[in-house]
C-alpha atoms as a PDB file:
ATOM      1  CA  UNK A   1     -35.247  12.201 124.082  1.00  0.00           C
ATOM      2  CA  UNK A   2     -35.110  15.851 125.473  1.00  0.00           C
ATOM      3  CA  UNK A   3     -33.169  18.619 124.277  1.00  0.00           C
ATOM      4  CA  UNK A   4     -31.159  18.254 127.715  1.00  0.00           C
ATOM      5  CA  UNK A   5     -30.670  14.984 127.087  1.00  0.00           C
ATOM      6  CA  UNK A   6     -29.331  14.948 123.545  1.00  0.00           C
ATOM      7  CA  UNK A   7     -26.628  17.620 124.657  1.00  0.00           C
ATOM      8  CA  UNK A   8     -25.831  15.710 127.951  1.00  0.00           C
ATOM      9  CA  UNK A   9     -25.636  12.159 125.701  1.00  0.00           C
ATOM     10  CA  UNK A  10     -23.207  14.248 123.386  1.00  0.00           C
ATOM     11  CA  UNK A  11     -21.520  15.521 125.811  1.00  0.00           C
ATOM     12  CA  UNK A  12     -20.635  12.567 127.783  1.00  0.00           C
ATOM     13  CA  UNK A  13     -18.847  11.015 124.755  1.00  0.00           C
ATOM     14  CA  UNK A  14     -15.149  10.159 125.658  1.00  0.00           C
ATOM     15  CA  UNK A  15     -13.369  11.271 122.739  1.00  0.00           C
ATOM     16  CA  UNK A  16     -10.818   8.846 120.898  1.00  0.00           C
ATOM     17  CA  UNK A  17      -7.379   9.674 122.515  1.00  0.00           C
ATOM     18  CA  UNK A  18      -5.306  12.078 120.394  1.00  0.00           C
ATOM     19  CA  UNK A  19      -1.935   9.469 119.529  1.00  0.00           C
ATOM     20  CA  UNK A  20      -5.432   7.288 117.897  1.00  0.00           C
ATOM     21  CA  UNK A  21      -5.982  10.431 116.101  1.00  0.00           C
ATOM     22  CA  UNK A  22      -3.040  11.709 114.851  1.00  0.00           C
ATOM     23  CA  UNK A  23      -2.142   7.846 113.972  1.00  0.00           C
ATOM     24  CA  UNK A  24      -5.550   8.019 111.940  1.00  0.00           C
ATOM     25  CA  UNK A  25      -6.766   4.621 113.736  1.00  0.00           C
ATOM     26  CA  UNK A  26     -10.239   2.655 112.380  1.00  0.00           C
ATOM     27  CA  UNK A  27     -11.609   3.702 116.093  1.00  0.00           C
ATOM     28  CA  UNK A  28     -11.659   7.108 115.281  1.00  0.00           C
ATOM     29  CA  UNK A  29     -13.821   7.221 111.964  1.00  0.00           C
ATOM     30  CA  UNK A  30     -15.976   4.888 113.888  1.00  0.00           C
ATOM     31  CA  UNK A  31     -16.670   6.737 116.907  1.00  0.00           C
ATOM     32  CA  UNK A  32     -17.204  10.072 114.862  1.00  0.00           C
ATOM     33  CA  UNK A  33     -19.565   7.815 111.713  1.00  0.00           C
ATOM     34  CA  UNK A  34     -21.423   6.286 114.765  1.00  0.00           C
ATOM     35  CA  UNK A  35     -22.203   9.414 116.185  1.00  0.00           C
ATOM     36  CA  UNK A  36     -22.895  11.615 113.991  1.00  0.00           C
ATOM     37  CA  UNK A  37     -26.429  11.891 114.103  1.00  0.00           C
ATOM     38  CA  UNK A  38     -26.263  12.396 117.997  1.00  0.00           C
ATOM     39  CA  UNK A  39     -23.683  15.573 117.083  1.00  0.00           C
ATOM     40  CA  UNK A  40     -25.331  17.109 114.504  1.00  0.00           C
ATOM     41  CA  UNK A  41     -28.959  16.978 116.524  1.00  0.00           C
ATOM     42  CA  UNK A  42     -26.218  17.844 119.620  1.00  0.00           C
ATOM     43  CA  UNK A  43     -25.393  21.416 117.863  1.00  0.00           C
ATOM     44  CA  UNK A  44     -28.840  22.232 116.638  1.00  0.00           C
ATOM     45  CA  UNK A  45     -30.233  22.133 120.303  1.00  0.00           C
ATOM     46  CA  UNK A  46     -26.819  24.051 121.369  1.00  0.00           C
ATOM     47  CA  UNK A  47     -27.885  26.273 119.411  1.00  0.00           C
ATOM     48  CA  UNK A  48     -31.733  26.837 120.689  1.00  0.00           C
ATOM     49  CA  UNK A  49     -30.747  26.679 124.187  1.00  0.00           C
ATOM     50  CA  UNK A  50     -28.735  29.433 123.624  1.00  0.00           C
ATOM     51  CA  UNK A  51     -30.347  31.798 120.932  1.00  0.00           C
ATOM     52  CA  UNK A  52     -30.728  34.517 122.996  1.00  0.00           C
ATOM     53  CA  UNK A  53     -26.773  35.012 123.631  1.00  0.00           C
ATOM     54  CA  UNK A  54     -25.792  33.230 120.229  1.00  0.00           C
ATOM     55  CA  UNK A  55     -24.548  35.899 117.523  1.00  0.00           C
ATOM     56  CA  UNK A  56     -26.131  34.189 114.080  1.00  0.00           C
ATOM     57  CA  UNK A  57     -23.141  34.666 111.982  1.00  0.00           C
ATOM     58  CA  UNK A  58     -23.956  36.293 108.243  1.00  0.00           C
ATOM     59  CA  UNK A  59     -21.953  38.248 105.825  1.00  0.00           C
ATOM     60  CA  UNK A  60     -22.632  41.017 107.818  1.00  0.00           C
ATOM     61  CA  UNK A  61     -19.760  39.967 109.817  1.00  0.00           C
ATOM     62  CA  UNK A  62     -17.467  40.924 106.092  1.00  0.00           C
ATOM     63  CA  UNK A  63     -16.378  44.381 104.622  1.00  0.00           C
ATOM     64  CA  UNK A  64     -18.896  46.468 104.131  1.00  0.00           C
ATOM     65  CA  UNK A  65     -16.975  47.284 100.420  1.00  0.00           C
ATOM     66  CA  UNK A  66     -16.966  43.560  99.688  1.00  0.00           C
ATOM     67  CA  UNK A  67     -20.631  42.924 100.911  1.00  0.00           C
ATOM     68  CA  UNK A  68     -21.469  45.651  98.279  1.00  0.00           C
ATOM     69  CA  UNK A  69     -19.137  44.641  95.086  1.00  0.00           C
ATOM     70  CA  UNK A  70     -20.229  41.252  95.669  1.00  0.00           C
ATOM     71  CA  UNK A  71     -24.215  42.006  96.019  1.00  0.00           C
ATOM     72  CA  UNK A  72     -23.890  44.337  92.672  1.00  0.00           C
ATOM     73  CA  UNK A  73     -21.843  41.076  90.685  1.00  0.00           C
ATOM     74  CA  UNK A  74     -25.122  38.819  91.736  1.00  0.00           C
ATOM     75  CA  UNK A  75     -27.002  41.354  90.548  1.00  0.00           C
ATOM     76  CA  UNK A  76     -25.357  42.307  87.513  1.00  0.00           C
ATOM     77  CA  UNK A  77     -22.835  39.934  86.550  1.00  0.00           C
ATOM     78  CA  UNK A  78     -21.110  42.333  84.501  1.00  0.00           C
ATOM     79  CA  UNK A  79     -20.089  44.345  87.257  1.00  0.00           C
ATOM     80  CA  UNK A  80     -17.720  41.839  88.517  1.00  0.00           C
ATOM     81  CA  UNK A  81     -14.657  44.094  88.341  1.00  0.00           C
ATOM     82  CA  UNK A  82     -15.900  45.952  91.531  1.00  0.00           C
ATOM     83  CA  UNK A  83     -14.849  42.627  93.218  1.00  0.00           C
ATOM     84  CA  UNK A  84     -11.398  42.182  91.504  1.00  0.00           C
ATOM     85  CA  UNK A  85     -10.546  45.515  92.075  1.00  0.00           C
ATOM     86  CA  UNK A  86     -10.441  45.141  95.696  1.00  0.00           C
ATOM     87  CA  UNK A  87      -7.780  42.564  95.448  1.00  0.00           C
ATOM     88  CA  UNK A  88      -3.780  43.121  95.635  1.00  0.00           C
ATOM     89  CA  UNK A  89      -1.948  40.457  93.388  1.00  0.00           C
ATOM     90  CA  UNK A  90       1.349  40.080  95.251  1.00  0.00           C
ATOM     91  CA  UNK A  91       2.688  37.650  93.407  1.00  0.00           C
ATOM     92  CA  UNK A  92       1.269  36.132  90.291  1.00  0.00           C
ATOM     93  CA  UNK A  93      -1.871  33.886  90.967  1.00  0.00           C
ATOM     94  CA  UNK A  94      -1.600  35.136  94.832  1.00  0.00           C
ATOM     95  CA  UNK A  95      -4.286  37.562  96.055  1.00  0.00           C
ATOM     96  CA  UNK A  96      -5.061  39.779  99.396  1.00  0.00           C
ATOM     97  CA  UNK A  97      -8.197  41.610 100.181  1.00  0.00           C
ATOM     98  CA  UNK A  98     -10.152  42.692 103.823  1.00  0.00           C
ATOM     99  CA  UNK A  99     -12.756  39.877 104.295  1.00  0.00           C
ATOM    100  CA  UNK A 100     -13.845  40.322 107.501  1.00  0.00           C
ATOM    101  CA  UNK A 101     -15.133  43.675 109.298  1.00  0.00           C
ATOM    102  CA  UNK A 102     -12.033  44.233 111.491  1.00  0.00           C
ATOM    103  CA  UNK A 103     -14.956  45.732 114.020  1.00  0.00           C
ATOM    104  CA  UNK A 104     -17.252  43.065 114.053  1.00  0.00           C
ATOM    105  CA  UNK A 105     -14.699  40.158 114.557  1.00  0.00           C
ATOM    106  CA  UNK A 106     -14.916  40.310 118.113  1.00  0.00           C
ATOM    107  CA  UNK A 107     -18.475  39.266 118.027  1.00  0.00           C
ATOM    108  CA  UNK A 108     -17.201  36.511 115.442  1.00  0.00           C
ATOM    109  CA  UNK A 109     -14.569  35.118 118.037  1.00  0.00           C
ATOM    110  CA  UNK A 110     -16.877  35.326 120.410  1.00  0.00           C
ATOM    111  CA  UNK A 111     -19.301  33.202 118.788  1.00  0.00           C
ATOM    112  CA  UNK A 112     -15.935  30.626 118.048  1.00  0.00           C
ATOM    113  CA  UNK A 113     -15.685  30.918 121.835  1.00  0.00           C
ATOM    114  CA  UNK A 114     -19.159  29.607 122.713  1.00  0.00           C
ATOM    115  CA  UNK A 115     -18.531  26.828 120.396  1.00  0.00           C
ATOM    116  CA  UNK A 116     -15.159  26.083 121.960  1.00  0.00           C
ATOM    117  CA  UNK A 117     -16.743  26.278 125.440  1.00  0.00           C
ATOM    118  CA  UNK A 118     -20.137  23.757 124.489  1.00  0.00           C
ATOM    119  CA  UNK A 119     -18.675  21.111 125.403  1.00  0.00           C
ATOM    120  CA  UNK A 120     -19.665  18.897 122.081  1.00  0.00           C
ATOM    121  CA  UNK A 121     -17.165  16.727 120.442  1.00  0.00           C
ATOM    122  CA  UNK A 122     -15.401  18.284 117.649  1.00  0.00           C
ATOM    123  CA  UNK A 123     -12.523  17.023 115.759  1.00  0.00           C
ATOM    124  CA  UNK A 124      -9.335  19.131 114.614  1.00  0.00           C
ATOM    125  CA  UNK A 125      -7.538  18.642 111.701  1.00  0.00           C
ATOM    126  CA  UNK A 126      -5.542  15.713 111.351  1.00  0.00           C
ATOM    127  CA  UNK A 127      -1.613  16.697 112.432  1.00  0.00           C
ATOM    128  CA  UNK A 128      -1.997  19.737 114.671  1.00  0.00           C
ATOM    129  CA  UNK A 129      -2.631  20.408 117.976  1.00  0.00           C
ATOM    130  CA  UNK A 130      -6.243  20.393 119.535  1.00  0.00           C
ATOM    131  CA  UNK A 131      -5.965  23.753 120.026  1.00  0.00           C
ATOM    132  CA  UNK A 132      -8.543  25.813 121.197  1.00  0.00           C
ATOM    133  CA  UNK A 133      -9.573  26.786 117.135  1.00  0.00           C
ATOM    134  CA  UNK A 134      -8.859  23.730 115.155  1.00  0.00           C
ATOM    135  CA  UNK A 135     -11.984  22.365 114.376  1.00  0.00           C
ATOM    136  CA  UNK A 136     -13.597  21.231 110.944  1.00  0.00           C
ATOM    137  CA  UNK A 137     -15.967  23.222 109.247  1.00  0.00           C
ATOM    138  CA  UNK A 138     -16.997  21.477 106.366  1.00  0.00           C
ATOM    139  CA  UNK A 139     -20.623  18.482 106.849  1.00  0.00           C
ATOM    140  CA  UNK A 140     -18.108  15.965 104.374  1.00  0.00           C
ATOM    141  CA  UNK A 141     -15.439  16.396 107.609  1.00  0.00           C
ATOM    142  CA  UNK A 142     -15.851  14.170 110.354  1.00  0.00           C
ATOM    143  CA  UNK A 143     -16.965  15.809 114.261  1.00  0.00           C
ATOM    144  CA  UNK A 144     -17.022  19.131 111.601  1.00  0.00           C
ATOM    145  CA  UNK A 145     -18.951  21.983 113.693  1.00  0.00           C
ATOM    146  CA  UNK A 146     -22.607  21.322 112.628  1.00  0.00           C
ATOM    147  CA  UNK A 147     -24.379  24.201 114.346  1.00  0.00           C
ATOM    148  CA  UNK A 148     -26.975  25.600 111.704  1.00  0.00           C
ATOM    149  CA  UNK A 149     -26.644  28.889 111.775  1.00  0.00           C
ATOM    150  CA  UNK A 150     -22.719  28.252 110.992  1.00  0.00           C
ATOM    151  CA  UNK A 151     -23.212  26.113 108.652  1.00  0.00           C
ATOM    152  CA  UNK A 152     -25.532  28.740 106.587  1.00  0.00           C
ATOM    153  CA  UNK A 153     -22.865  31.134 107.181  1.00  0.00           C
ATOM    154  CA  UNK A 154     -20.170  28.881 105.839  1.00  0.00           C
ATOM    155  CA  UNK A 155     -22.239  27.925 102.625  1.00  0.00           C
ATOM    156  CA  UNK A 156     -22.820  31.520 101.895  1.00  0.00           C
ATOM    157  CA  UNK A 157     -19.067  32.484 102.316  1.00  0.00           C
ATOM    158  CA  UNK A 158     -18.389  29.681  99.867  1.00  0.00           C
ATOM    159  CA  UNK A 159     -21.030  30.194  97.079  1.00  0.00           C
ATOM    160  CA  UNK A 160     -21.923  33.266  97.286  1.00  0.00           C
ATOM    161  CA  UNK A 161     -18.839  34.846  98.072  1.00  0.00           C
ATOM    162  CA  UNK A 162     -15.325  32.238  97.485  1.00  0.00           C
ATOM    163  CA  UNK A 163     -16.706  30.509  94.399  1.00  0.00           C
ATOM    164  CA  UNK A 164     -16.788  33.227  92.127  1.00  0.00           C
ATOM    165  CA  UNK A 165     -13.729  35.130  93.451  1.00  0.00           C
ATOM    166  CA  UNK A 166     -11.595  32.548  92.858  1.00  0.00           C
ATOM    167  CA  UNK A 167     -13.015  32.119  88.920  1.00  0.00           C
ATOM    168  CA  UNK A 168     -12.719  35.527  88.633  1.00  0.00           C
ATOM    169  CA  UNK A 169      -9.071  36.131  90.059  1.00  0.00           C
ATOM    170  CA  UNK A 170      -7.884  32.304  89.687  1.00  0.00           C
ATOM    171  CA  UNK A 171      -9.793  30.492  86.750  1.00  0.00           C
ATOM    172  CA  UNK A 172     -10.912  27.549  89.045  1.00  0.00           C
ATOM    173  CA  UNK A 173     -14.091  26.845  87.083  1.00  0.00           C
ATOM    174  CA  UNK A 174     -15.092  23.410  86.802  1.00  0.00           C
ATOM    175  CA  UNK A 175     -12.975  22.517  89.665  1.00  0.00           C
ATOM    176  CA  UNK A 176     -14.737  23.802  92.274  1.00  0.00           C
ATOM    177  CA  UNK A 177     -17.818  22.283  92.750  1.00  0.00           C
ATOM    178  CA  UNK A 178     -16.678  21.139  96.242  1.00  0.00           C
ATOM    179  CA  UNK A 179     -16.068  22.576 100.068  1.00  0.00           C
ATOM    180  CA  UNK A 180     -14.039  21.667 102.336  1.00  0.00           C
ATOM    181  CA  UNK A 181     -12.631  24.006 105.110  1.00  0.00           C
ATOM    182  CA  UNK A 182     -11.295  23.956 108.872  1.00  0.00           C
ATOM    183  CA  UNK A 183     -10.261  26.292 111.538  1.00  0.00           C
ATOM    184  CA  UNK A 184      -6.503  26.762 113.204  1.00  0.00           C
ATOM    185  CA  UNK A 185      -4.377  28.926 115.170  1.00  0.00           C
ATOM    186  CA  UNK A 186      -0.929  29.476 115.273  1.00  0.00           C
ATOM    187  CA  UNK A 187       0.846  29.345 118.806  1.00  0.00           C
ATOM    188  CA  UNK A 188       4.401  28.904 120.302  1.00  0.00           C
ATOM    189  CA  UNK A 189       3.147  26.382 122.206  1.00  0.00           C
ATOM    190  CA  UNK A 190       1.376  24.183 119.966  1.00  0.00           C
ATOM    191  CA  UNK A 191       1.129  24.380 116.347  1.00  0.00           C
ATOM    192  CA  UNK A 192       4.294  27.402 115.985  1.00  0.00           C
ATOM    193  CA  UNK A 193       4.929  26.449 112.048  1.00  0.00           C
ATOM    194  CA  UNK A 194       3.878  25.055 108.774  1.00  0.00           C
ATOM    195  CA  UNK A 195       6.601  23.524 106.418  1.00  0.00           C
ATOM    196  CA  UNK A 196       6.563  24.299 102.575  1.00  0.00           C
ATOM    197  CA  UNK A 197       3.853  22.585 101.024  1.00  0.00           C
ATOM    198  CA  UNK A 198       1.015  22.303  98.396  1.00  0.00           C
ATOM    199  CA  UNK A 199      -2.831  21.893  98.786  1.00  0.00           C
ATOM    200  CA  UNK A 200      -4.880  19.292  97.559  1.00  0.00           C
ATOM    201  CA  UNK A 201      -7.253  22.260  96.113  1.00  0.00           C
ATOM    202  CA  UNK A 202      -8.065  24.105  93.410  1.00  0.00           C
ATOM    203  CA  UNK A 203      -8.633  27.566  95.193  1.00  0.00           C
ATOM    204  CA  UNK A 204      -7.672  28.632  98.907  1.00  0.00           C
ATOM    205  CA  UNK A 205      -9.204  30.962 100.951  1.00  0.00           C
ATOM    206  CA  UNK A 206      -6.882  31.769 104.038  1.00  0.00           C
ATOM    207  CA  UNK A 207      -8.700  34.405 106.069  1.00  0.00           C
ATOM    208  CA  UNK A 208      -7.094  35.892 109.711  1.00  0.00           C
ATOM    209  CA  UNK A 209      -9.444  36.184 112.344  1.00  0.00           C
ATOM    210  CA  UNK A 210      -7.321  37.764 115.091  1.00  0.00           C
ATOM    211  CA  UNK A 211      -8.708  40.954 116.400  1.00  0.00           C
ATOM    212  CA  UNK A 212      -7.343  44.331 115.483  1.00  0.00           C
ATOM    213  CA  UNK A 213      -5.121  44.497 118.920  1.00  0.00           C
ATOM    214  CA  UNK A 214      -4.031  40.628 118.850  1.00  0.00           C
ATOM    215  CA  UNK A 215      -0.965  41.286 117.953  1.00  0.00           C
ATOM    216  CA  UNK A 216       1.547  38.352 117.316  1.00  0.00           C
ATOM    217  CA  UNK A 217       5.136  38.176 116.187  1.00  0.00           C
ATOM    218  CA  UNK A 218       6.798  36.065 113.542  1.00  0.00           C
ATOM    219  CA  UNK A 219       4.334  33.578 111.221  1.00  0.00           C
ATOM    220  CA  UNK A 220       4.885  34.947 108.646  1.00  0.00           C
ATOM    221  CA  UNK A 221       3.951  32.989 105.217  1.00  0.00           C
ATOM    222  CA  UNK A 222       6.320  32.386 101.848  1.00  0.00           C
ATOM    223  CA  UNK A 223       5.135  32.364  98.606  1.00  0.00           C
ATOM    224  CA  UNK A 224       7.524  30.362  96.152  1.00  0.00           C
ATOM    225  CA  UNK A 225       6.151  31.429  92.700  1.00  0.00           C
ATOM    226  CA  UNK A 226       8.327  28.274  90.428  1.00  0.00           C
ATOM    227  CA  UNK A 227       8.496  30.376  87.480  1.00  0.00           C
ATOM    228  CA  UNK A 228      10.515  33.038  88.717  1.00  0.00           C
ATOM    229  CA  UNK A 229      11.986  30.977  91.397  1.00  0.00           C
ATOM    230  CA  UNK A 230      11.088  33.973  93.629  1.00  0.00           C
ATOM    231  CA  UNK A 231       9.841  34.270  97.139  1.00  0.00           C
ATOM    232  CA  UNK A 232       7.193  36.553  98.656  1.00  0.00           C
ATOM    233  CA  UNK A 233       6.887  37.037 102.236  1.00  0.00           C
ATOM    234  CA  UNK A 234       3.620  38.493 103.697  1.00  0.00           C
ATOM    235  CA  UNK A 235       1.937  38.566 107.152  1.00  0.00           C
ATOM    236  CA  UNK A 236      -1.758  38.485 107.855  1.00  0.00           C
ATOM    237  CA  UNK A 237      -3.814  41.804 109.357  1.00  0.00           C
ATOM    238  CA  UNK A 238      -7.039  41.558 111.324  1.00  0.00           C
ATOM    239  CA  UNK A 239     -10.074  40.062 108.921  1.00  0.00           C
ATOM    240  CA  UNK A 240      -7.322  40.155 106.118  1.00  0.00           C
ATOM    241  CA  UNK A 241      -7.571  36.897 103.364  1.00  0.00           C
ATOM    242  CA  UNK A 242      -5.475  35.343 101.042  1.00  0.00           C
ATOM    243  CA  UNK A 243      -6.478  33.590  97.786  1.00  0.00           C
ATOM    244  CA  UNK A 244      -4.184  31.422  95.508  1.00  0.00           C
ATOM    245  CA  UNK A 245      -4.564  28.303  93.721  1.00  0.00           C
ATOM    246  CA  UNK A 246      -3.492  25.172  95.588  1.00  0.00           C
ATOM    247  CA  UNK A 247      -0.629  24.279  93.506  1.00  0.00           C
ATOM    248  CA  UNK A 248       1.060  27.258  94.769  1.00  0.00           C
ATOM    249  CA  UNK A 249       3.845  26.270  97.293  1.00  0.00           C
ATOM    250  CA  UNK A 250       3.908  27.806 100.702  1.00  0.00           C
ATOM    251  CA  UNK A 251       5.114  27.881 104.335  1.00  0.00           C
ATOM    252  CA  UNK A 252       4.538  29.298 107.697  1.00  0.00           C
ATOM    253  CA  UNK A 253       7.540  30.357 109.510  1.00  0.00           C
ATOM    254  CA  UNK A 254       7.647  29.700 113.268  1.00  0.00           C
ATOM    255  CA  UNK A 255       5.402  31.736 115.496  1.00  0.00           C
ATOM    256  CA  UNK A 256       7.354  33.661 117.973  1.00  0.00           C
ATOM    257  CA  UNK A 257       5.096  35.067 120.165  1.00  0.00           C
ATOM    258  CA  UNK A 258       0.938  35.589 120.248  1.00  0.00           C
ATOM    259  CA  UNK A 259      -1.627  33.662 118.107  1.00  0.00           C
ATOM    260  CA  UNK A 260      -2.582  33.992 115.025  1.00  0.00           C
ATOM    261  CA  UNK A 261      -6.244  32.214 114.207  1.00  0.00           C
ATOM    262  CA  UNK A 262      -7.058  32.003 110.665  1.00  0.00           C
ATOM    263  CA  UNK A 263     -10.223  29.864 108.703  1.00  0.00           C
ATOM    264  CA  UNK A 264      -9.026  27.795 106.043  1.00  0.00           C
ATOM    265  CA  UNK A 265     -11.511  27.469 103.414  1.00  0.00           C
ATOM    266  CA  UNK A 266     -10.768  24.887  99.601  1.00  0.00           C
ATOM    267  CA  UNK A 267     -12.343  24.618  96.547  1.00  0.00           C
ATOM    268  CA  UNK A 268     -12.210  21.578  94.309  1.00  0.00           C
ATOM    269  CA  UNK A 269     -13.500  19.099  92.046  1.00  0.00           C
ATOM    270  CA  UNK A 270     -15.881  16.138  91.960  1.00  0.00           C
ATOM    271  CA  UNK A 271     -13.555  13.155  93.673  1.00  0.00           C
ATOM    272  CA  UNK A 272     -10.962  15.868  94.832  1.00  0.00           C
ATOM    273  CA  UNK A 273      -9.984  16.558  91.169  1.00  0.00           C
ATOM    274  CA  UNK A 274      -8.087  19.275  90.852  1.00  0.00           C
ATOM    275  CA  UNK A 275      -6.066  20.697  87.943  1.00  0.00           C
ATOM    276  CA  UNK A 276      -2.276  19.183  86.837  1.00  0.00           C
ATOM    277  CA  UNK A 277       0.135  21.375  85.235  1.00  0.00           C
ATOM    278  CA  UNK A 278      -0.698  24.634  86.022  1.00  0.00           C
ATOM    279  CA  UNK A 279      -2.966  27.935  85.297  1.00  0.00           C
ATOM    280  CA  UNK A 280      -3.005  26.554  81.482  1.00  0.00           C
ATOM    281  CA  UNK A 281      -4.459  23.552  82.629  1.00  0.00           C
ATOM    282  CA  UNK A 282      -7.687  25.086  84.493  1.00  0.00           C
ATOM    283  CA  UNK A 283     -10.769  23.755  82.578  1.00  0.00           C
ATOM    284  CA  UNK A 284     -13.564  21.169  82.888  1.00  0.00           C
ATOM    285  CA  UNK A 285     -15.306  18.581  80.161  1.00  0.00           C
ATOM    286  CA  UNK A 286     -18.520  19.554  78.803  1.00  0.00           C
ATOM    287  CA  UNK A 287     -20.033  15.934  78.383  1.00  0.00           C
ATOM    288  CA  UNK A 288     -23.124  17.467  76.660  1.00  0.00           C
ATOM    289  CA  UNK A 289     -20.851  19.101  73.543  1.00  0.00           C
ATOM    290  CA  UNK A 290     -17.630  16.732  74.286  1.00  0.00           C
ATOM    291  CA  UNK A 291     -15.852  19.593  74.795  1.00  0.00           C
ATOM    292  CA  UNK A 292     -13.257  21.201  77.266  1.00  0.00           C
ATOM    293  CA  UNK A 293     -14.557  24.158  78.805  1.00  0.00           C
ATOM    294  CA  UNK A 294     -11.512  26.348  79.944  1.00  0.00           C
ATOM    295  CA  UNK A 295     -11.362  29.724  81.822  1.00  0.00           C
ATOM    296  CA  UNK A 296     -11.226  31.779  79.176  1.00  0.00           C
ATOM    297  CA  UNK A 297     -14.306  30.841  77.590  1.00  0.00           C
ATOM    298  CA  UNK A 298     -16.449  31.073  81.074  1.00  0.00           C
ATOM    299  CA  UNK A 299     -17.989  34.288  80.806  1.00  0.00           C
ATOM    300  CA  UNK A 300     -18.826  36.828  83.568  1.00  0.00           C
ATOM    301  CA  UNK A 301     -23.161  35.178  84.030  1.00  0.00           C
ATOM    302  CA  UNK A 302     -21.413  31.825  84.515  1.00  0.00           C
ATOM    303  CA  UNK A 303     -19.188  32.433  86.905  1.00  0.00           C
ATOM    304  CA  UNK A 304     -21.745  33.634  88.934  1.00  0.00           C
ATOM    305  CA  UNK A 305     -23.537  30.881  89.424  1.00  0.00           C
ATOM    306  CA  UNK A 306     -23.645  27.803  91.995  1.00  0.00           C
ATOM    307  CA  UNK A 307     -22.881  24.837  90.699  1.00  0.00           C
ATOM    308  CA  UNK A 308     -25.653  21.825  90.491  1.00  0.00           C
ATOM    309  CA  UNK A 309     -24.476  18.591  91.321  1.00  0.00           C
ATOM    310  CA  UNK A 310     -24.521  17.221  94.778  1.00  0.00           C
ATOM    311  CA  UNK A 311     -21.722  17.305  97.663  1.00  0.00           C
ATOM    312  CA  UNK A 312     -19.743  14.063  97.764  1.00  0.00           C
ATOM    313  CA  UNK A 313     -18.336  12.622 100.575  1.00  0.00           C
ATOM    314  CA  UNK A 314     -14.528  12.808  99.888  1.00  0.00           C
ATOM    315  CA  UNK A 315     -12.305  14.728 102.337  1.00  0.00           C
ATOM    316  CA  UNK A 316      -9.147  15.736 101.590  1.00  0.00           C
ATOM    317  CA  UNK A 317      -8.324  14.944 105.408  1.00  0.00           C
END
């Protein structure tokens, strides 16, 4: 089969309806599991037919400040403070820092465009909108965006990068050997709100990738910190991220007016494990010394590493 071909096959799909999808029918897993292989060739020859417009996403596309700290902590384990220190707490266990290069995220959207625009079947997360940004990101996800050159991208932003943050800030290790991530964007039309909730992770990576003048209004996102019984409020800025553990309870008030596109980005556990009961409770089995490993006794080599066993095929959604 030709290139052509493979993208005109793809593309001639007629995608389950979206009540089937939203009402999570058998229909839909089976027409994304019975074409996968047709996608995922689909993307890569997406990709070579357009390589000469195609940006190839890398962590160029990030802070220049975090591209360094992180780079030095590889390096040089020991210099891992460089990357905590460009992180706010704002509330306890809840973390903000500039991800993205606010001047390079047009050519990021505009690579998000392309993908919106090839005309290959993609699936958006499970209760929202098929909006023009929800799509999954993650090879465990079902129609998740399989072009290559993303999906390097998105493995770097999650071990290189994501991983060892969220040891460092959050004590996730041993509960975040797997990825799992997806795209979405806030609009008054669609998707306006999100109501309090938890997430079935052990770290989250929220990151904003509006543009510098794409303003919006409203959207903003509580923080309900259960010791204190406090709430913090805080909006997103162009290429700005948030990081918290998943048993942190949050909401998205309504959008008022705008968009407001953000990637959405979890760590967890083997099976979808994640930790019960808290910060206290972060910590993993050593099966080799019967022991628990916690966060405190991870030191700074170990949390810069990537872990060794194999992606499983559980999705949180």
């Amino acid at each position: 089969m030709t290139n052509k071909n493979i993208l005109a096959q793809a593309r001639a799909l007629t995608l389950p309806s979206r009540e089937a999808s939203l009402n999570r029918e058998a229909s839909v897993s089976h027409f994304w599991n019975s074409n996968r292989n047709l996608l995922e060739e689909a993307w890569t020859e997406w990709e070579i037919e357009n390589k000469d417009d195609l940006l190839v996403p890398d962590e160029t596309l990030l802070d220049p400040r975090l591209q360094k700290a992180i780079k030095d902590a590889w390096e040089n384990p020991e210099k891992e403070n460089a990357v905590a220190d460009l992180w706010e707490e704002i509330s306890p266990g809840i973390y903000v820092a500039q991800f993205f290069n606010p001047e390079r995220l047009a050519e990021f959207r505009k690579y998000l465009e392309a993908v919106v625009n090839s005309q290959i079947p993609k699936r958006a997360p499970y209760g929202i909108q098929l909006n023009r940004y929800g799509i999954m990101l993650d090879p465990r996800s079902e129609g998740y965006l399989a072009a290559p050159n993303f999906q390097a991208f998105y493995n770097d932003i999650m071990d290189r990068y994501m991983r060892p943050i969220a040891r460092l800030l959050l004590g996730t290790y041993g509960y975040d050997n797997q990825t799992f991530g997806f795209s979405i964007q806030y609009n008054p039309e669609k998707d306006k709100d999100l109501n309090g909730h938890t997430d079935a992770s052990a770290a989250t990576l929220n990151i904003n990738i509006n543009l510098p003048d794409e303003a919006f209004t409203g959207s903003q996102v509580d923080f309900y910190d259960k010791t204190t019984g406090k709430t913090v409020q805080t909006t997103f800025e162009s290429g700005k991220a948030i990081i918290h553990r998943g048993d942190v309870a949050h909401a998205t008030h309504p959008i008022i007016s705008g968009q407001r596109s953000n990637l959405v980005v979890w760590l967890y556990g083997d099976r979808m494990q994640i930790p019960r009961g808290g910060a206290s409770s972060y910590g993993s089995v050593d099966n080799s010394e019967s022991k628990v490993v916690t966060s405190e006794s991870v030191n700074a080599r170990e949390r810069w590493t990537v872990p060794k066993s194999p992606k499983d095929t559980f999705a949180p959604f």
